[in-house]
Structure formats: structure tokens, C-alpha cells
C-alpha atoms as a PDB file:
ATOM      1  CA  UNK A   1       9.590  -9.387   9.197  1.00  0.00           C
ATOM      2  CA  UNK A   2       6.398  -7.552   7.777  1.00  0.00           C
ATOM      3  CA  UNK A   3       8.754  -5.892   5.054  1.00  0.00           C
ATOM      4  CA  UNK A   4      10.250  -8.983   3.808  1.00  0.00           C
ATOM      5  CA  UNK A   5       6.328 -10.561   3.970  1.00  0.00           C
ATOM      6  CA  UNK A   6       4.557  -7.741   2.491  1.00  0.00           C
ATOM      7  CA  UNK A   7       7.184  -7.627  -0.301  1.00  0.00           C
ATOM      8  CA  UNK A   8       7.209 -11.144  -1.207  1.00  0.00           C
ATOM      9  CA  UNK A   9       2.881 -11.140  -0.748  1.00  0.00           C
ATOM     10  CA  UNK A  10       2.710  -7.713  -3.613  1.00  0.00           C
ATOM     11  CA  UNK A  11       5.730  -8.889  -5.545  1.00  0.00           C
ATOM     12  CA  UNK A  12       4.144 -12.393  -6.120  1.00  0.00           C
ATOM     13  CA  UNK A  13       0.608 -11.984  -6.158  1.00  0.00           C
ATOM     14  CA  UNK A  14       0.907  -8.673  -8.505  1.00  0.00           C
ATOM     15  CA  UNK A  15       2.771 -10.386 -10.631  1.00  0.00           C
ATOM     16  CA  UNK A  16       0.607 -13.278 -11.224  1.00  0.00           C
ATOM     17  CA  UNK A  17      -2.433 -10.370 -11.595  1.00  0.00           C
ATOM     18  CA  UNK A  18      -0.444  -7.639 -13.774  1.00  0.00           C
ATOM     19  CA  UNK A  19      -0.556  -9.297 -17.300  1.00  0.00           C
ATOM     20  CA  UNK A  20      -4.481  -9.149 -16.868  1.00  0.00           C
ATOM     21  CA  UNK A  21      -5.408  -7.538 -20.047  1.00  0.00           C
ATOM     22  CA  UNK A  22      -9.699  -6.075 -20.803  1.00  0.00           C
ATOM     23  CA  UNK A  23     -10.501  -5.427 -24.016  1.00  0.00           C
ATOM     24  CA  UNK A  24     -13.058  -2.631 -24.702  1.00  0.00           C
ATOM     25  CA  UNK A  25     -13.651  -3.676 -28.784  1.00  0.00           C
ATOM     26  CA  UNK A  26      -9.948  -3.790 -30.048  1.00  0.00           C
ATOM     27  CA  UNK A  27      -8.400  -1.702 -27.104  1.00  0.00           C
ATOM     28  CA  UNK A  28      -6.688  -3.189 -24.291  1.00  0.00           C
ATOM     29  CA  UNK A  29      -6.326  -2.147 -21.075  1.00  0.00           C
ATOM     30  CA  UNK A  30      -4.111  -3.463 -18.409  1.00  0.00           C
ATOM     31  CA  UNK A  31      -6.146  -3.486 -16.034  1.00  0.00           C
ATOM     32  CA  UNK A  32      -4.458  -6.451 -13.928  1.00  0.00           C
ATOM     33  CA  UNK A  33      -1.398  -4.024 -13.717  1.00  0.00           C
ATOM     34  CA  UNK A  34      -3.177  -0.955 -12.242  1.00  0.00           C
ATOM     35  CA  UNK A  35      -4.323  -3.770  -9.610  1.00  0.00           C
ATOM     36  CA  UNK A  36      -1.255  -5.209  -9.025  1.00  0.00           C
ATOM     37  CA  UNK A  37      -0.253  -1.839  -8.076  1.00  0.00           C
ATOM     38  CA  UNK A  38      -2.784  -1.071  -5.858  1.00  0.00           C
ATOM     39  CA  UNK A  39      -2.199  -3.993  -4.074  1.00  0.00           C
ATOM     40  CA  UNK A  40       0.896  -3.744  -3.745  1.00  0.00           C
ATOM     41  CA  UNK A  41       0.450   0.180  -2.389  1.00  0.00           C
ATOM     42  CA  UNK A  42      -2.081  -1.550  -0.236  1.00  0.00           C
ATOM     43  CA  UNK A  43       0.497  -3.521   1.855  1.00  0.00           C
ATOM     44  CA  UNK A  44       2.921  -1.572   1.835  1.00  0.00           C
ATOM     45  CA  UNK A  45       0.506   1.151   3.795  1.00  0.00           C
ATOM     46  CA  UNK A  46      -0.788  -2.256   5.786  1.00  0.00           C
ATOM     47  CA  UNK A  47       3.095  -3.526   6.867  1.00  0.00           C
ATOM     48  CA  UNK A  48       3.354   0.700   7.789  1.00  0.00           C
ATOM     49  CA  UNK A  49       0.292   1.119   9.908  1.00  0.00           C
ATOM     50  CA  UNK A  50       1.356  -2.062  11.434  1.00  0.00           C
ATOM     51  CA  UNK A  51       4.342  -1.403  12.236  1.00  0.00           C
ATOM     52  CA  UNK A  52       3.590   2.103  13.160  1.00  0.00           C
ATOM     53  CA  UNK A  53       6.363   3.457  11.217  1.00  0.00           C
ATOM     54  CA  UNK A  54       6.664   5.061   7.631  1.00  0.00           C
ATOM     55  CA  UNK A  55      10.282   3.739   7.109  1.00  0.00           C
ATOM     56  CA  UNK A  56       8.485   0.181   7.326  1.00  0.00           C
ATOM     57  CA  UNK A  57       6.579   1.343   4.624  1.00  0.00           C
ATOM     58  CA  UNK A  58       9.087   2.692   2.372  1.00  0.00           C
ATOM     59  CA  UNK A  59      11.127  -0.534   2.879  1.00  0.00           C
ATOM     60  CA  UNK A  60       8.201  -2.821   1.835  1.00  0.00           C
ATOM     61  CA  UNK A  61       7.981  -0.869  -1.376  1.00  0.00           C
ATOM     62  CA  UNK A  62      11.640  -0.772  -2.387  1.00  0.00           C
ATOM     63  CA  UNK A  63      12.199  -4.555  -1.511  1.00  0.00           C
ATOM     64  CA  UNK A  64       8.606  -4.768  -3.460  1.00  0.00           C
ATOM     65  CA  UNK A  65      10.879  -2.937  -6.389  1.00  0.00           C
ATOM     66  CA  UNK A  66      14.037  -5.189  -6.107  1.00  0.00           C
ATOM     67  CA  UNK A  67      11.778  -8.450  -6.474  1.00  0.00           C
ATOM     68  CA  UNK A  68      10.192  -7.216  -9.277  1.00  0.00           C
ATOM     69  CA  UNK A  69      13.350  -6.307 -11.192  1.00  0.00           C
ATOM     70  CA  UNK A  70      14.647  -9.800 -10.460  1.00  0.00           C
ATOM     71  CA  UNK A  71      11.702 -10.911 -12.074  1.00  0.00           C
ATOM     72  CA  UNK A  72      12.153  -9.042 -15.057  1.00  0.00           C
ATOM     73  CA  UNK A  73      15.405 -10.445 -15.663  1.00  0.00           C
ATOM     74  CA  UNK A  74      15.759 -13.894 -17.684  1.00  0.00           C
ATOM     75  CA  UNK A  75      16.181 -16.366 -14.670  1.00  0.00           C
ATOM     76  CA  UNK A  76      13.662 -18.281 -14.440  1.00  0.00           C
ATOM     77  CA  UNK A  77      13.582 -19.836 -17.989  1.00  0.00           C
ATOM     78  CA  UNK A  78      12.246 -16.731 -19.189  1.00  0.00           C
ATOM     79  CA  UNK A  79      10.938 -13.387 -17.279  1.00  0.00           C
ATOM     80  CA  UNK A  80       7.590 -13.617 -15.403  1.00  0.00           C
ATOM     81  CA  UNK A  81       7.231  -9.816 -16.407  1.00  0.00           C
ATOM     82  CA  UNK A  82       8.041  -9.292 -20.324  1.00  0.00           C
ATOM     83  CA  UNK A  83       9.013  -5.656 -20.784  1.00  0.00           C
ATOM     84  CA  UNK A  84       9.697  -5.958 -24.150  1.00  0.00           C
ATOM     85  CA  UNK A  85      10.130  -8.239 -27.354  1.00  0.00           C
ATOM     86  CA  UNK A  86      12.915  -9.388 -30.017  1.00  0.00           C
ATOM     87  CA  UNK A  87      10.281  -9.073 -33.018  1.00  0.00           C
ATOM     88  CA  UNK A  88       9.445  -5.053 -32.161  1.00  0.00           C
ATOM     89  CA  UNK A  89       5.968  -5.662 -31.382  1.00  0.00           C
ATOM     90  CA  UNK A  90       3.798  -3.900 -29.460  1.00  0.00           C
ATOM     91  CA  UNK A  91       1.817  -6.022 -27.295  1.00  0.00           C
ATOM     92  CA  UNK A  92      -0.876  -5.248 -24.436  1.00  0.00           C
ATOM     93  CA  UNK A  93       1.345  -7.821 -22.113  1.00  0.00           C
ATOM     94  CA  UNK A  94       4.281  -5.324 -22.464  1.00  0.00           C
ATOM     95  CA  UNK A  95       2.475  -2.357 -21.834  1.00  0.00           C
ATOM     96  CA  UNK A  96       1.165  -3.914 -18.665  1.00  0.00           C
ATOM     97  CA  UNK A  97       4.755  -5.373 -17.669  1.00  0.00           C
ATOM     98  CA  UNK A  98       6.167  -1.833 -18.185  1.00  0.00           C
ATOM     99  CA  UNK A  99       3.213  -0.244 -15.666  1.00  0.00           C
ATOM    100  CA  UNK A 100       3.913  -3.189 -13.324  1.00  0.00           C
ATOM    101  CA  UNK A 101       7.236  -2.576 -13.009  1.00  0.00           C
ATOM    102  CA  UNK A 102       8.229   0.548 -12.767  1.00  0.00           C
ATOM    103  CA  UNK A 103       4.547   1.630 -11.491  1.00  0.00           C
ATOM    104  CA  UNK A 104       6.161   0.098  -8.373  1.00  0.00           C
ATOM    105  CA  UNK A 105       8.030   3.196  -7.788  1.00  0.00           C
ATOM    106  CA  UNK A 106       4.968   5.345  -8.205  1.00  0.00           C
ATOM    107  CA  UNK A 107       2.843   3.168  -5.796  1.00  0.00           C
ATOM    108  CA  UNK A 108       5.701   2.973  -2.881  1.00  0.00           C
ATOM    109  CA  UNK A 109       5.660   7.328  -2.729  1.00  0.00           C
ATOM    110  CA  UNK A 110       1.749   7.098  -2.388  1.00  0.00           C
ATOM    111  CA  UNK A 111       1.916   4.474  -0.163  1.00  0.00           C
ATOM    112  CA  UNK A 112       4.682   6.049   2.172  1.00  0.00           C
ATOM    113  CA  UNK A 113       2.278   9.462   2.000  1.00  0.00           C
ATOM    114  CA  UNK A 114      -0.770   7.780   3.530  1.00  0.00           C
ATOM    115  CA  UNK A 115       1.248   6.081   5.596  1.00  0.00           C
ATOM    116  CA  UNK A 116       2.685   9.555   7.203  1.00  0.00           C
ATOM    117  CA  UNK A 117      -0.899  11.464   6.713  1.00  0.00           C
ATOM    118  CA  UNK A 118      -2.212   8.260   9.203  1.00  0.00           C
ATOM    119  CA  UNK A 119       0.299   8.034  11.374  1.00  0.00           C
ATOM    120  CA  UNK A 120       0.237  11.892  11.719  1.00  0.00           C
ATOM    121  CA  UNK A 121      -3.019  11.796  12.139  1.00  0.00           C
ATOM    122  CA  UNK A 122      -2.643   8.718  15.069  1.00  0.00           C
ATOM    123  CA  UNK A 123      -0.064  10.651  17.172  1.00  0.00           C
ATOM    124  CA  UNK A 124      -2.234  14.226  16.923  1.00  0.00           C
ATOM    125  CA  UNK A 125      -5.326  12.208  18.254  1.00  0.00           C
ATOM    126  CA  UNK A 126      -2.946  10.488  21.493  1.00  0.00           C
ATOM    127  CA  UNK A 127      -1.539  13.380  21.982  1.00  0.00           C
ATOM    128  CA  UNK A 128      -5.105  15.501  22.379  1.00  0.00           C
ATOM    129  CA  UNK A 129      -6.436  12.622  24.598  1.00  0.00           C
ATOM    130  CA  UNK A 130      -3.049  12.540  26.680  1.00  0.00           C
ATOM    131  CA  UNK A 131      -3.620  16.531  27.144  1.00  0.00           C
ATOM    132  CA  UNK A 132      -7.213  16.474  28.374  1.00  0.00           C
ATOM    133  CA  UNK A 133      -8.259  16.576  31.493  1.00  0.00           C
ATOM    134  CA  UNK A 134      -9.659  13.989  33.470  1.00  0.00           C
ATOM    135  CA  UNK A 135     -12.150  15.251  35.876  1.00  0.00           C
ATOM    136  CA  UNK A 136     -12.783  12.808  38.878  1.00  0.00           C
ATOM    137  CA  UNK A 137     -16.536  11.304  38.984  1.00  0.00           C
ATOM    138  CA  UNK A 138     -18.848  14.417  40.311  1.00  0.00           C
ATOM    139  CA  UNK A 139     -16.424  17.109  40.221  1.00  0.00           C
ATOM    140  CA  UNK A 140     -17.488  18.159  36.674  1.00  0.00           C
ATOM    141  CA  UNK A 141     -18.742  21.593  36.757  1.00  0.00           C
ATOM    142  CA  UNK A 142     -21.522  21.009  34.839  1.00  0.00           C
ATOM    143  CA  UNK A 143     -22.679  18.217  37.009  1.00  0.00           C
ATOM    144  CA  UNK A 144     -26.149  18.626  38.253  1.00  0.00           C
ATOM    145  CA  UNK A 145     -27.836  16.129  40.619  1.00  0.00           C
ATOM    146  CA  UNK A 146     -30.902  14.085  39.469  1.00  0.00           C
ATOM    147  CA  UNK A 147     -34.753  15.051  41.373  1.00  0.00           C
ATOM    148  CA  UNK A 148     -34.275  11.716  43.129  1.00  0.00           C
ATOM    149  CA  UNK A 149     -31.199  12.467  45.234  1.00  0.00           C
ATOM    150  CA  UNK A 150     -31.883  15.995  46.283  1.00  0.00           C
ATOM    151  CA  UNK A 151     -32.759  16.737  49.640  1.00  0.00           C
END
């Protein structure tokens, strides 16, 4: 369930942010792409952690992927990411499109590695806390009573 919701959240939501185009004088930068793609590496590491498991991860991205490409295709009276143009143009929108989608690809590895450096990291900390060894109360060795209860 969190793959299928985390890929529908950073399919749909990147999409509506990737076409987002700055311009610094008469450059453009895409910057609603590289957000759409850190969002979408964002949930992907979020459905992962939750699901304490990197294949949860990996599966959020690729289903992430296979909703984009639908999306790039001419179904919906035109595609909601435009990877290219009839007339030969080169437009800021398709440079952004082209990050968006195949970006994705990019942003599901780096998402699937911080997934696995956490999770790593998670099971390393149980397992040091599962090894250490639980003293009852006044049997540490270092234990030294107070002024007020010696006799």
C-alpha cells in the first residue's frame, strides 16, 4: 500500500511542479524538475523507512517511473510531460520534461542508498543495545552509596 501511495503522491505532485521554469536574465533553469525529483526521492526513502525495507523503496521508485512514462505518452489529450516538439524547438519545458522523466531513474538509486545506509544503520544500533548488558539496580560496579545511607 505505501508503494502504490508514494508513487501516485511523487508521480502526481512532481509532475504538476517539474515544468517550473527560473529565469536568471535569458537562462532558464528547471528548477521545478530538480524538485520534483527530490520529492519524489523523498518518498520513496519515506515509504522505505516506513516500511523498514529497501525493496519498498525500490518499488516506490520504479512504479514512480512507470507512471511517469504513462504520462509522457499522448493519452490524456496530450502528454502532461512534453519531451519533445514537432517544430524542432528547443524549449526550457522540454529540458525540464526530459530531467523529470528519466531523472526518475537517477532519484530511485539515491533513494534506495539512503534507504540501506538507514536501515543499516537502524539494525547496527538494535543490535548493540540487544548485546549490552543489563546490570540489575545496585549491582553496578561502579556504584557507590550516597553520605546519607552509610552507616
Amino acid at each position: 500500500m505505501a508503494v502504490v501511495l508514494g508513487a501516485l503522491a511523487a508521480g502526481i505532485l512532481g509532475t504538476s511542479l517539474h515544468a517550473q521554469v527560473l529565469y536568471a536574465g535569458e537562462t532558464p533553469l528547471p528548477l521545478g524538475a530538480l524538485g520534483a525529483l527530490v520529492l519524489s526521492a523523498a518518498v520513496a526513502v519515506f515509504a522505505g523507512l516506513w516500511a523498514r525495507s529497501v525493496a519498498v523503496s525500490a518499488a516506490t521508485g520504479i512504479l514512480t517511473y512507470v507512471l511517469l512514462g504513462a504520462f509522457s505518452l499522448d493519452i490524456f489529450s496530450g502528454p502532461l510531460i512534453v519531451t519533445g516538439t514537432d517544430s524542432g524547438l528547443d524549449l526550457p519545458v522540454i529540458t525540464a520534461g526530459l530531467m523529470w522523466l528519466f531523472g526518475q531513474s537517477l532519484a530511485t538509486v539515491a533513494a534506495v542508498m539512503v534507504t540501506a545506509v538507514a536501515l543499516r544503520r537502524e539494525a547496527r544500533y538494535e543490535r548493540e543495545t540487544l548485546q549490552a548488558p543489563v546490570l540489575p539496580y545496585g549491582t553496578d560496579p561502579g556504584y557507590r552509596q550516597g553520605p546519607e545511607t552509610r552507616s
